[in-house]
C-alpha atoms as a PDB file:
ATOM      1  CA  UNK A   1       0.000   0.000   0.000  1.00  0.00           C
ATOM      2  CA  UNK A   2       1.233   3.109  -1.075  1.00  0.00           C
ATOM      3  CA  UNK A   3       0.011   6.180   1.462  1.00  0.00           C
ATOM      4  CA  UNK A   4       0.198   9.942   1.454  1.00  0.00           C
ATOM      5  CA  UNK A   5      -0.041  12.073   4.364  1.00  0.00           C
ATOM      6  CA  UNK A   6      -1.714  15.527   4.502  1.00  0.00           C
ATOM      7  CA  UNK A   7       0.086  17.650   7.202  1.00  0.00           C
ATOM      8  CA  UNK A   8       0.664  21.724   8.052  1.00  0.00           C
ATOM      9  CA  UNK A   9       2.317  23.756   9.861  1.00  0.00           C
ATOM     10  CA  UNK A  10       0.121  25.765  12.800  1.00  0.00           C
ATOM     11  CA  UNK A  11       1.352  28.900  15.090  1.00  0.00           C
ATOM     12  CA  UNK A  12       2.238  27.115  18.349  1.00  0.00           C
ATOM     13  CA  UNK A  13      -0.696  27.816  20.769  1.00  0.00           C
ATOM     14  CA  UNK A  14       1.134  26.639  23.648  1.00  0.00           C
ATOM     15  CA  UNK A  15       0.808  29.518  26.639  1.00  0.00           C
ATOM     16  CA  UNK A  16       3.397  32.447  25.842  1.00  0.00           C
ATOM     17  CA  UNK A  17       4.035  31.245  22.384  1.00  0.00           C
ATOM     18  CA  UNK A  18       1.555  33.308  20.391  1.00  0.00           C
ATOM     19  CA  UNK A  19       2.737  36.846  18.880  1.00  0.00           C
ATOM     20  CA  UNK A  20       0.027  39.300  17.767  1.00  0.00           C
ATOM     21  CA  UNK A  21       1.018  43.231  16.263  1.00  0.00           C
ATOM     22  CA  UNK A  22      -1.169  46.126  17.478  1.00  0.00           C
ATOM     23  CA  UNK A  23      -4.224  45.396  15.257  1.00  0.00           C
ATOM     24  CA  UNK A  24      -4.489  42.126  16.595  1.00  0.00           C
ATOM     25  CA  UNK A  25      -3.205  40.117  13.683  1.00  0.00           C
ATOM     26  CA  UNK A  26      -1.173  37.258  14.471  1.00  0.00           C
ATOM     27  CA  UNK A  27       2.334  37.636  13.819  1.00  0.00           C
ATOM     28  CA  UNK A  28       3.864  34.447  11.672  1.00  0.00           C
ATOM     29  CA  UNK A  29       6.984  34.874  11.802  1.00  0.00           C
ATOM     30  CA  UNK A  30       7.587  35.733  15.402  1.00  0.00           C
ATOM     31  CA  UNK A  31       4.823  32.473  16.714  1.00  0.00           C
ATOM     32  CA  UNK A  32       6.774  29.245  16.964  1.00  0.00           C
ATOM     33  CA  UNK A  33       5.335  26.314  13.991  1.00  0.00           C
ATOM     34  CA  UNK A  34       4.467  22.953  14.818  1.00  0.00           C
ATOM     35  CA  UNK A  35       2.954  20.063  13.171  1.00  0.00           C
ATOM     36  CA  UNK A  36      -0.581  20.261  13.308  1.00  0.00           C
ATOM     37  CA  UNK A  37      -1.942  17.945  15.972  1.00  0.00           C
ATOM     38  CA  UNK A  38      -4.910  16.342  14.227  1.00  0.00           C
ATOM     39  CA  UNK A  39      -2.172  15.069  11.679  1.00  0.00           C
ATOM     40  CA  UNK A  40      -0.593  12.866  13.937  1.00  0.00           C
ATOM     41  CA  UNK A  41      -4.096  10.555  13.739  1.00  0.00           C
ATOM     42  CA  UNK A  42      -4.163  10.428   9.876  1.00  0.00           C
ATOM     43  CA  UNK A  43      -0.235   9.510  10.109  1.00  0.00           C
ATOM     44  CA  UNK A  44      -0.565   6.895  12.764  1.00  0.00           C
ATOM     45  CA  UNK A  45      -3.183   5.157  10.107  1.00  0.00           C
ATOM     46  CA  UNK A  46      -0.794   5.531   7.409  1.00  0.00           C
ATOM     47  CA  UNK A  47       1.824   3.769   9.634  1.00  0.00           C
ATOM     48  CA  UNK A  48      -0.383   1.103  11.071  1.00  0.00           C
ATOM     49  CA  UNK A  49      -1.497   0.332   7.084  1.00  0.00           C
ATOM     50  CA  UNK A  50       1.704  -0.440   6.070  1.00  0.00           C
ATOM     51  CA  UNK A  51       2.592  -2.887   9.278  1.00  0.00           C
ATOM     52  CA  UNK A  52       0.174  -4.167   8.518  1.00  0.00           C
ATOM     53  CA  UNK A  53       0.403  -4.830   4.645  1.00  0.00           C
ATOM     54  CA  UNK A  54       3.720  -3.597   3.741  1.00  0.00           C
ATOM     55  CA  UNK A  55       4.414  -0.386   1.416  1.00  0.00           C
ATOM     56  CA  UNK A  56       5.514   2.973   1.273  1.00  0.00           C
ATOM     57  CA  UNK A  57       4.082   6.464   3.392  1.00  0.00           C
ATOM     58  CA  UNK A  58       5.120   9.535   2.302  1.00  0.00           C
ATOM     59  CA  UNK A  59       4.261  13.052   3.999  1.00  0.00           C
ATOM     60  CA  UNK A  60       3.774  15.936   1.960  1.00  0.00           C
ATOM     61  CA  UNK A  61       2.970  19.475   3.162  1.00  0.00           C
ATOM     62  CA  UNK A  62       1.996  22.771   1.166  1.00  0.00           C
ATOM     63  CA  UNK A  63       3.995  26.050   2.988  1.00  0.00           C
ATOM     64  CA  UNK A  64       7.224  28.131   3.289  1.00  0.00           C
ATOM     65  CA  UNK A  65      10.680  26.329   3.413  1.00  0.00           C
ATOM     66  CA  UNK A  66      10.572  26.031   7.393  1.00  0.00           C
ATOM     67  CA  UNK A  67       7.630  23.749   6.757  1.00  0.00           C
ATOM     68  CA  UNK A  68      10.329  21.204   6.202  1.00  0.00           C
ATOM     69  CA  UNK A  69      11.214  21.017  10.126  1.00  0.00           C
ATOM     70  CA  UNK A  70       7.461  20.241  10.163  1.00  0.00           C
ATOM     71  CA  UNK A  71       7.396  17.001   7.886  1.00  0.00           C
ATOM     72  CA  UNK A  72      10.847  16.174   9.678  1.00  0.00           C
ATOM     73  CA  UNK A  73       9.058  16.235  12.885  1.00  0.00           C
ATOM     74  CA  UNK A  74       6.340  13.851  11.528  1.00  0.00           C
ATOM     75  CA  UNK A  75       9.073  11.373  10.207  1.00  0.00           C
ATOM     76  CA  UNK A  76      10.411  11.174  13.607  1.00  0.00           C
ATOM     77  CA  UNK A  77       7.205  11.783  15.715  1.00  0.00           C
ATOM     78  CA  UNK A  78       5.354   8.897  14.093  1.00  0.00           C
ATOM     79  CA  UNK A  79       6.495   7.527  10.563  1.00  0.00           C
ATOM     80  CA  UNK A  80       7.508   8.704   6.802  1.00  0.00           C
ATOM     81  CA  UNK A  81       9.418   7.329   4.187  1.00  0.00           C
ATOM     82  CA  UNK A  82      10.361  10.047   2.655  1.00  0.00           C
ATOM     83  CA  UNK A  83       8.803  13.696   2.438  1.00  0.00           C
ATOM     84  CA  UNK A  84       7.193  16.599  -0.277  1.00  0.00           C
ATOM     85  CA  UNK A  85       6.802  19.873   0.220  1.00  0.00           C
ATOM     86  CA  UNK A  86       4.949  22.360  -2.158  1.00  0.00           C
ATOM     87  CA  UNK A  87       6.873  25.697  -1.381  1.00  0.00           C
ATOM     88  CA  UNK A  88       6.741  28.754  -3.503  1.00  0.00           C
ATOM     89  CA  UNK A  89       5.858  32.464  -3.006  1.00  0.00           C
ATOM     90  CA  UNK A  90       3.242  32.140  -5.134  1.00  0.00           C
ATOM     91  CA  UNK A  91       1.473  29.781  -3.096  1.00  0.00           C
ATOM     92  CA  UNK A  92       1.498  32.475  -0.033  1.00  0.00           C
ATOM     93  CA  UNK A  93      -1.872  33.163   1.776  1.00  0.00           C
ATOM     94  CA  UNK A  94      -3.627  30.469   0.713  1.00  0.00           C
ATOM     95  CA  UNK A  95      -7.415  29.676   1.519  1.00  0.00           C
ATOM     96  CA  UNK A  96      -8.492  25.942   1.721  1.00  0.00           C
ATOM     97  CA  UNK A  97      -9.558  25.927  -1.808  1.00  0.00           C
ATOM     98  CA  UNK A  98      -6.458  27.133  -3.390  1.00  0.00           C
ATOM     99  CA  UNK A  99      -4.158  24.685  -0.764  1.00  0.00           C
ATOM    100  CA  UNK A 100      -6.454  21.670  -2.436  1.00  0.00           C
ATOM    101  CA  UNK A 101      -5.305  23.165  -5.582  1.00  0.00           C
ATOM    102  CA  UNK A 102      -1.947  22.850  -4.862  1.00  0.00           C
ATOM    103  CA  UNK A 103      -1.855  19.365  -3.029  1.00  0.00           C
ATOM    104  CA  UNK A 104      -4.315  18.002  -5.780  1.00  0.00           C
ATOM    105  CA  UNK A 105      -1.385  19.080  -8.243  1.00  0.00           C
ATOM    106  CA  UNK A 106       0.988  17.418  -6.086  1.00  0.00           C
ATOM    107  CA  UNK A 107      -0.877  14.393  -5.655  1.00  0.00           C
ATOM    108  CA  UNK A 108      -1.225  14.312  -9.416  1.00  0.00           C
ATOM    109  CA  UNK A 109       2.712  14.940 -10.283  1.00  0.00           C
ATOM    110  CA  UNK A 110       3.446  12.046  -7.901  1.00  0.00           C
ATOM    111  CA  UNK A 111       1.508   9.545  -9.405  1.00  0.00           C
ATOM    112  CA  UNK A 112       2.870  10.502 -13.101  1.00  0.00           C
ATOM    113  CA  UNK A 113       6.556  10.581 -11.687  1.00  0.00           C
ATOM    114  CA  UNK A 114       6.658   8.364  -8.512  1.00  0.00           C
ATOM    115  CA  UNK A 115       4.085   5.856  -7.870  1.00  0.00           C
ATOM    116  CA  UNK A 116       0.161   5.227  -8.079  1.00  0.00           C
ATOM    117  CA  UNK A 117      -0.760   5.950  -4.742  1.00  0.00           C
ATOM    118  CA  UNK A 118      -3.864   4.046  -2.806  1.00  0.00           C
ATOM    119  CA  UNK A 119      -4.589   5.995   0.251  1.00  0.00           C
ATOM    120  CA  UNK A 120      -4.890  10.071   1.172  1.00  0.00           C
ATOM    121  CA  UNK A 121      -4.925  10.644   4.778  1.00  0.00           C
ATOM    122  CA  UNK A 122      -5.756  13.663   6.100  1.00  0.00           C
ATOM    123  CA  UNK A 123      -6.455  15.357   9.644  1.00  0.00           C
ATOM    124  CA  UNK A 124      -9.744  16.023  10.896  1.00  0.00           C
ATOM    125  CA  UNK A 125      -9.143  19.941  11.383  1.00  0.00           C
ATOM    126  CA  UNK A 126      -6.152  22.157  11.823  1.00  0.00           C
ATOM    127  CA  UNK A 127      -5.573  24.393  15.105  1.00  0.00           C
ATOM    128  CA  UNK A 128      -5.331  27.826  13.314  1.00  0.00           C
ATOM    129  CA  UNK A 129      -8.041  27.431  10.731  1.00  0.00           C
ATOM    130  CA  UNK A 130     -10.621  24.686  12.402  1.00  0.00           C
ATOM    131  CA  UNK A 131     -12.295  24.480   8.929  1.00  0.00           C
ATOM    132  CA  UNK A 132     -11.564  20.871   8.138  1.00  0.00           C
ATOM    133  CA  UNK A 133     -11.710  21.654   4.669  1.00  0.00           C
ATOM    134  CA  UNK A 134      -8.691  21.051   2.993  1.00  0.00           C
ATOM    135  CA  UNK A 135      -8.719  16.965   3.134  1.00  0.00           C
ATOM    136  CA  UNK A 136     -12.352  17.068   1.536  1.00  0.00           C
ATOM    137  CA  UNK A 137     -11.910  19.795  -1.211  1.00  0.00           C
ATOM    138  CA  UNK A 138      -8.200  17.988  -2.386  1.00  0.00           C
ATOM    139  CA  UNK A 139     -10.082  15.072  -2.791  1.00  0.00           C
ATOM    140  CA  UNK A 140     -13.029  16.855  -4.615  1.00  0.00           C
ATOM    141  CA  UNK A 141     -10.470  17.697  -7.030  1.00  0.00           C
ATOM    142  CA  UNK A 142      -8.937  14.567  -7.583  1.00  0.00           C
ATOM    143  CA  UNK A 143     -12.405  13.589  -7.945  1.00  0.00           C
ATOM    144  CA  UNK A 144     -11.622  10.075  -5.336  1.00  0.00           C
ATOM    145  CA  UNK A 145     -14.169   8.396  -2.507  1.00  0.00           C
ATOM    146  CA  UNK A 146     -13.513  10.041   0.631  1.00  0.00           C
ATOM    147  CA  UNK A 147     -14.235   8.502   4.228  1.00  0.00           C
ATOM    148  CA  UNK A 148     -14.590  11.054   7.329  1.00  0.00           C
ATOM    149  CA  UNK A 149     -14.159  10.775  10.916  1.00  0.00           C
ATOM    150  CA  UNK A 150     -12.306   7.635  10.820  1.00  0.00           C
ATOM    151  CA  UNK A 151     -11.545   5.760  14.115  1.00  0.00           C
ATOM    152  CA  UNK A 152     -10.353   2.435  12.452  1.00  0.00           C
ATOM    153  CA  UNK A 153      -9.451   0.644   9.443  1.00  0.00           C
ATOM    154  CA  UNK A 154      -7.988  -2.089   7.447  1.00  0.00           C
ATOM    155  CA  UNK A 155      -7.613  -2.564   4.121  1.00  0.00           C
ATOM    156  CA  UNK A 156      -7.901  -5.698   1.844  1.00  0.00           C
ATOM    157  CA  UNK A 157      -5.374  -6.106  -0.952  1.00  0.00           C
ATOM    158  CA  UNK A 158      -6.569  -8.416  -3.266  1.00  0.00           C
ATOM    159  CA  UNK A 159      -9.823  -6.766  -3.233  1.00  0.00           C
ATOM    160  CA  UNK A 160      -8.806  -3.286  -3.165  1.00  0.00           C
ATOM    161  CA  UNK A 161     -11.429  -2.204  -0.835  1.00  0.00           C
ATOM    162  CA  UNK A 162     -10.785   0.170   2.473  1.00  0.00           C
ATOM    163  CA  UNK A 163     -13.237  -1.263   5.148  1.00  0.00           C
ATOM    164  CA  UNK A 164     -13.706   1.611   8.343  1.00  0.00           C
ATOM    165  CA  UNK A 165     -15.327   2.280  11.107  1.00  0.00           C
ATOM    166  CA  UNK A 166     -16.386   5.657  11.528  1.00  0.00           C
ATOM    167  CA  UNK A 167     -18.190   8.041  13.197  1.00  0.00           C
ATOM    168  CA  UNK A 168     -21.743   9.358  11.938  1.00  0.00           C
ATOM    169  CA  UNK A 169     -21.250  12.948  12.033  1.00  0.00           C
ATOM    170  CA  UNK A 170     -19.164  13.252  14.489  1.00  0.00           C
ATOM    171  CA  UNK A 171     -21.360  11.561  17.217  1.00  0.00           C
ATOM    172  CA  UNK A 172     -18.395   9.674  19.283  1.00  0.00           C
ATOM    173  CA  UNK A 173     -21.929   7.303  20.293  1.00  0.00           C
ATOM    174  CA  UNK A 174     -22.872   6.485  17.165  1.00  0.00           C
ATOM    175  CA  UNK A 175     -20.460   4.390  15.197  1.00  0.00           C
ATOM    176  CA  UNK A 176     -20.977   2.816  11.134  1.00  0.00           C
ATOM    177  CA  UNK A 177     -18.905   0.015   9.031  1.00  0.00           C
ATOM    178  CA  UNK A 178     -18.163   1.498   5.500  1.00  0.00           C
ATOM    179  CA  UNK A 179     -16.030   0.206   2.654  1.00  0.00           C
ATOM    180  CA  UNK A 180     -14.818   2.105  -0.110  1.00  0.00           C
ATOM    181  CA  UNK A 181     -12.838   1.356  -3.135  1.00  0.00           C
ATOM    182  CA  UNK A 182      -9.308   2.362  -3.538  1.00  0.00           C
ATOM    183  CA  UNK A 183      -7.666   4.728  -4.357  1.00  0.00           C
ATOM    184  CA  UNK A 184      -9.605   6.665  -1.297  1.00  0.00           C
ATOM    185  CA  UNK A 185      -9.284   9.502   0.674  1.00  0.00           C
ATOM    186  CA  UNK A 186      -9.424   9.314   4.740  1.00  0.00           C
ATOM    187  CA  UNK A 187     -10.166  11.618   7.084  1.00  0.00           C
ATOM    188  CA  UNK A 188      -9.032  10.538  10.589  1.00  0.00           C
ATOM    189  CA  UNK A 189     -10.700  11.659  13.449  1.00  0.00           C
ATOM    190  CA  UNK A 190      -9.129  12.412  16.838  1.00  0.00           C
ATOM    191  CA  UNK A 191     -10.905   9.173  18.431  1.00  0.00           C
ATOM    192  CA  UNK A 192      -8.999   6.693  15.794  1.00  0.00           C
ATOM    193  CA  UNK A 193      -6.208   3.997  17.621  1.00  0.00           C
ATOM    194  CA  UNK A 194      -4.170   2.060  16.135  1.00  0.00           C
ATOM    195  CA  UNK A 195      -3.967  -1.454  17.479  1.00  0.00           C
ATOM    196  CA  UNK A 196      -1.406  -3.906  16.560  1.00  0.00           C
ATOM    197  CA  UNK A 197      -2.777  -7.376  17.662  1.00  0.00           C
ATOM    198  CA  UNK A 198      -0.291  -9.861  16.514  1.00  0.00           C
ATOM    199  CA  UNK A 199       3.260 -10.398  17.641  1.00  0.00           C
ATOM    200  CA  UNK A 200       4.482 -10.106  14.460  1.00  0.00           C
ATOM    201  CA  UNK A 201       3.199  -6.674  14.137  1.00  0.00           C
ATOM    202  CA  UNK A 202       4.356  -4.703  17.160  1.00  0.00           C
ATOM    203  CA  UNK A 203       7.505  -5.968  16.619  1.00  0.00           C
ATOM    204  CA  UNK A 204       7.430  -4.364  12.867  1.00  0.00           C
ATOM    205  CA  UNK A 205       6.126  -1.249  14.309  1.00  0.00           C
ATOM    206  CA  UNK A 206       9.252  -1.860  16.830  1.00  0.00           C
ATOM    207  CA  UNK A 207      11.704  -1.571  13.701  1.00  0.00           C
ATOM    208  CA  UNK A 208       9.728   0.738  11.509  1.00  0.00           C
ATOM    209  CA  UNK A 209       9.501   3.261  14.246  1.00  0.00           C
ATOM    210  CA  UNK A 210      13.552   2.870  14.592  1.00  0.00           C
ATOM    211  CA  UNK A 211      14.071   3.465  11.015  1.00  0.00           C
ATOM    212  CA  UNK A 212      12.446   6.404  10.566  1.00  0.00           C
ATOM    213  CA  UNK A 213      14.369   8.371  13.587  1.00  0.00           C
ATOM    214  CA  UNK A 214      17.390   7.564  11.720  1.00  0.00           C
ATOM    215  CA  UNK A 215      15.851   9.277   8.365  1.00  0.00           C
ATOM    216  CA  UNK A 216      14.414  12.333  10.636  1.00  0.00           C
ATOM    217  CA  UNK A 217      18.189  12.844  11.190  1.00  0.00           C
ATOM    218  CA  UNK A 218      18.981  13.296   8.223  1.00  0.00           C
ATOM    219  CA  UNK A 219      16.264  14.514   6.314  1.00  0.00           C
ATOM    220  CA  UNK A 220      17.439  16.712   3.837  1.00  0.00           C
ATOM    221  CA  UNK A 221      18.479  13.352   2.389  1.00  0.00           C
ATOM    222  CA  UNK A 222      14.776  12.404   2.037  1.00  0.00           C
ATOM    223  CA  UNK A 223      13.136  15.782   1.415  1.00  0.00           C
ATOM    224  CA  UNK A 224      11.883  16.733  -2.756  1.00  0.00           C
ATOM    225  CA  UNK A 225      10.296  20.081  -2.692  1.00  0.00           C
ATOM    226  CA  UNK A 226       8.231  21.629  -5.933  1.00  0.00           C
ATOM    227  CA  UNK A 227       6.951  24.884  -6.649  1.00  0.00           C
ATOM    228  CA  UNK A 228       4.019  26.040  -8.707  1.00  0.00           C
ATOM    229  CA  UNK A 229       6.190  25.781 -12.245  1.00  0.00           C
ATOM    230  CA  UNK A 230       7.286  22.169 -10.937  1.00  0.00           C
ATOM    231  CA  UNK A 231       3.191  21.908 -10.516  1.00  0.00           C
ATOM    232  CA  UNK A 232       2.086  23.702 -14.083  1.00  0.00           C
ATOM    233  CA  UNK A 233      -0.077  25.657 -11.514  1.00  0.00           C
ATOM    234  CA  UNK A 234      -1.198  29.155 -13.153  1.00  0.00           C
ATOM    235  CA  UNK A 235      -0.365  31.989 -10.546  1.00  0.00           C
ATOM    236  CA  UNK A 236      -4.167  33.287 -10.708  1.00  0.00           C
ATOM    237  CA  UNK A 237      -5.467  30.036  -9.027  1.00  0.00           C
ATOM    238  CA  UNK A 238      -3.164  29.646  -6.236  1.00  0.00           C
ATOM    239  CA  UNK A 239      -2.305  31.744  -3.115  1.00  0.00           C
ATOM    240  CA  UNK A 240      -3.941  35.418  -2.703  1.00  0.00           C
ATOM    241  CA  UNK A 241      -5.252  35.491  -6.094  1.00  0.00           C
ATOM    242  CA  UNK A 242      -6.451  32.060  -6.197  1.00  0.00           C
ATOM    243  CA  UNK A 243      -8.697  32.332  -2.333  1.00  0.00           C
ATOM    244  CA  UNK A 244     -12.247  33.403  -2.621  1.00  0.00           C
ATOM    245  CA  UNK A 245     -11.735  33.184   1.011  1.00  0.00           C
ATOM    246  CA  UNK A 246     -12.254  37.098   3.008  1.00  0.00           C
ATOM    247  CA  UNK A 247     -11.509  36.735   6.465  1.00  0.00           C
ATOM    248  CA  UNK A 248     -13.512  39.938   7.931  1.00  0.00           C
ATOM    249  CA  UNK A 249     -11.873  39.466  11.245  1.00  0.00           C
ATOM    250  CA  UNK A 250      -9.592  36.852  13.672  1.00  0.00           C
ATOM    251  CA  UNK A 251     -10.046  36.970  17.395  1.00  0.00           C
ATOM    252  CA  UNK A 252      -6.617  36.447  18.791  1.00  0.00           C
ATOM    253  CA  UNK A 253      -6.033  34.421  21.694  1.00  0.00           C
ATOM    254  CA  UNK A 254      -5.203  36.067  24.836  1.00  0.00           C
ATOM    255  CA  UNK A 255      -1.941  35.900  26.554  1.00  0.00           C
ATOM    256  CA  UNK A 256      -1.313  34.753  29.840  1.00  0.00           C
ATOM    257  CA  UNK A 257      -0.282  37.093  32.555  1.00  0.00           C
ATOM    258  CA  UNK A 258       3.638  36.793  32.485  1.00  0.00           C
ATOM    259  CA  UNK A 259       3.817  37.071  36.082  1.00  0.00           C
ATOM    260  CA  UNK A 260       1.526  35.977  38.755  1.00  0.00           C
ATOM    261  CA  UNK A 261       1.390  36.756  42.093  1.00  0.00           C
ATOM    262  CA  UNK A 262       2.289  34.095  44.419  1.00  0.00           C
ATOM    263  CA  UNK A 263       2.667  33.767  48.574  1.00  0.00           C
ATOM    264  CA  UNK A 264       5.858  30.977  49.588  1.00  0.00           C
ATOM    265  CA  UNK A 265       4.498  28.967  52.895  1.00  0.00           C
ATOM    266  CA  UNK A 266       6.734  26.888  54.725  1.00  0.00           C
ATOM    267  CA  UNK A 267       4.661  23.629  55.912  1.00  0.00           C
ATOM    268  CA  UNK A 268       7.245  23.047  58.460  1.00  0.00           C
ATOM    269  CA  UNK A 269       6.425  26.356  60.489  1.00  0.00           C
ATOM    270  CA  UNK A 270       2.898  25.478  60.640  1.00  0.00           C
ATOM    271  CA  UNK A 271       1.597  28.115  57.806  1.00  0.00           C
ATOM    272  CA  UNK A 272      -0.643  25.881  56.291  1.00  0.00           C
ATOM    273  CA  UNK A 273      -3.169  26.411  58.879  1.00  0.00           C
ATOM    274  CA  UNK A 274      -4.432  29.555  57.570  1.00  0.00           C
ATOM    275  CA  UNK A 275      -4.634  28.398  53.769  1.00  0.00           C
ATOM    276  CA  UNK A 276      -7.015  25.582  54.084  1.00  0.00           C
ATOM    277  CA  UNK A 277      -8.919  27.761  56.391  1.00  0.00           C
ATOM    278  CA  UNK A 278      -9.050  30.072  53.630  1.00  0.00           C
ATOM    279  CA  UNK A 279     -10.011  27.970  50.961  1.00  0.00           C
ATOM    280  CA  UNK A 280     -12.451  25.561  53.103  1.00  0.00           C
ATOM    281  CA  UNK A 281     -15.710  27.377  51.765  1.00  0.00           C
ATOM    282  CA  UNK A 282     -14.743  27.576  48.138  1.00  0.00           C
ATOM    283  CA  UNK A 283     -14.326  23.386  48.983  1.00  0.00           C
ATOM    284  CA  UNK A 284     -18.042  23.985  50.531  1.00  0.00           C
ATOM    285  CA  UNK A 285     -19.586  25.585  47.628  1.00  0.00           C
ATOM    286  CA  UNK A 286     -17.707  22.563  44.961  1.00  0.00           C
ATOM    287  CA  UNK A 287     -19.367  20.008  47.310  1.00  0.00           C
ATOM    288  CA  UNK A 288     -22.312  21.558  47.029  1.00  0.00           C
END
């Protein structure tokens, strides 16, 4: 089975990490990237499928050159073979539509220079955007069966039919068998585990994982990047120009205090007394 894995880059949320200028715009190049979390589910499928039945996963990404620390930390984090990125100016300030553009183009060159490729996975949502758009409109274009909101899978070869369970929108209590034909698109959701039953298995997730932290260091090695010419993608239909997207306003997330205020008790000179006596009726009103 030959995957590809969706990932992005996202600002890193984590508290203190976010930058905003004075008009409340969140400042890129001063916020921290990371892999998107929700990626890490469609790449843990990706691995499992190819424990499982042997094959190749690549990760390929659509972003600015330091996206490649990004699929670098998804080769070591979890698993990649080797790793695309779609870089160009051109492809700057992107909406969903024109990134499913792009990655349908990529997805395209791959299969007329690389390989035929079976499986798409994709995250459920990103952290900065939250649309959960960009898995469903690449695979519009490439005009494949999609599955959403995947929480496990297998696949049968000889067949060539993905069988998953899945939830019905959403609805973590409401769960539905569905089989599609391959190649396919999947959609993970955050509720999908893998599970590695045989002996056999865990120990080839044992050496796969160990092979792929020895690529990570070195991935430059393992790293083909294209740009839109590389693509044949026309400048008006891509990036800026190419986003019927208009974003009339972002919220930015607040910052923590950098300092808080704080009293040091010594429990050995009895000063504990007086703090649980203060905080015995907010324990009251919890109880109650």
């Amino acid at each position: 089975m030959r995957s590809i894995v969706l990932t992005k880059g996202v600002p890193d949320f984590s508290e203190g990490a976010v930058s905003f200028d004075e008009d409340g715009h969140l400042e890129r190049g001063k916020t921290p990237t990371v892999m998107n979390p929700n990626d890490e589910f469609a790449l843990q499928a990706a691995l499992q499928t190819k424990v499982r039945h042997g094959g190749h996963v690549t990760g390929m990404s659509m972003g600015p050159p330091g996206y490649a620390e990004v699929l670098q930390g998804a080769m070591e984090t979890v698993y990649a073979d080797d790793s695309y990125l779609l870089s160009d100016r051109e492809l700057a300030a992107s909406d969903t539509w024109a990134t499913a553009i792009t990655l349908s183009a990529g997805l395209e060159k791959y299969q007329e220079e690389i390989a035929n490729v079976d499986l798409v996975f994709a995250g459920f949502k990103t952290a900065d955007g939250e649309t959960g758009q960009t898995g469903p409109q690449t695979c519009w274009a490439m005009d494949w069966p999609i599955v959403t909101h995947v929480i496990a899978l297998d696949i049968d070869p000889d067949e060539r039919t993905l069988r998953a369970k899945r939830l019905v929108e959403g609805d973590i209590d409401e769960v539905e068998t569905v089989e599609a034909p391959l190649p396919c698109f999947v959609v993970t959701d955050p509720e999908f585990e893998p599970t590695y039953r045989k002996a056999s298995h865990r120990l080839t997730h044992k050496e796969l994982r160990a092979e792929t932290q020895q690529r990570a260091a070195n991935h430059d090695d393992y790293l083909t990047m294209w740009d839109h010419t590389d693509l044949n993608l026309d400048p008006d239909y891509i990036g800026l120009d190419g986003s019927p997207t208009i974003v009339s306003s972002v919220d930015p997330i607040p910052k923590a205090p950098s300092e808080r205020e704080a009293t040091m008790i010594d429990p050995a000179e009895d000063e504990m007394a007086p703090v649980l006596e203060e905080l015995q009726p907010h324990a009251a009103e919890a109880g109650d």
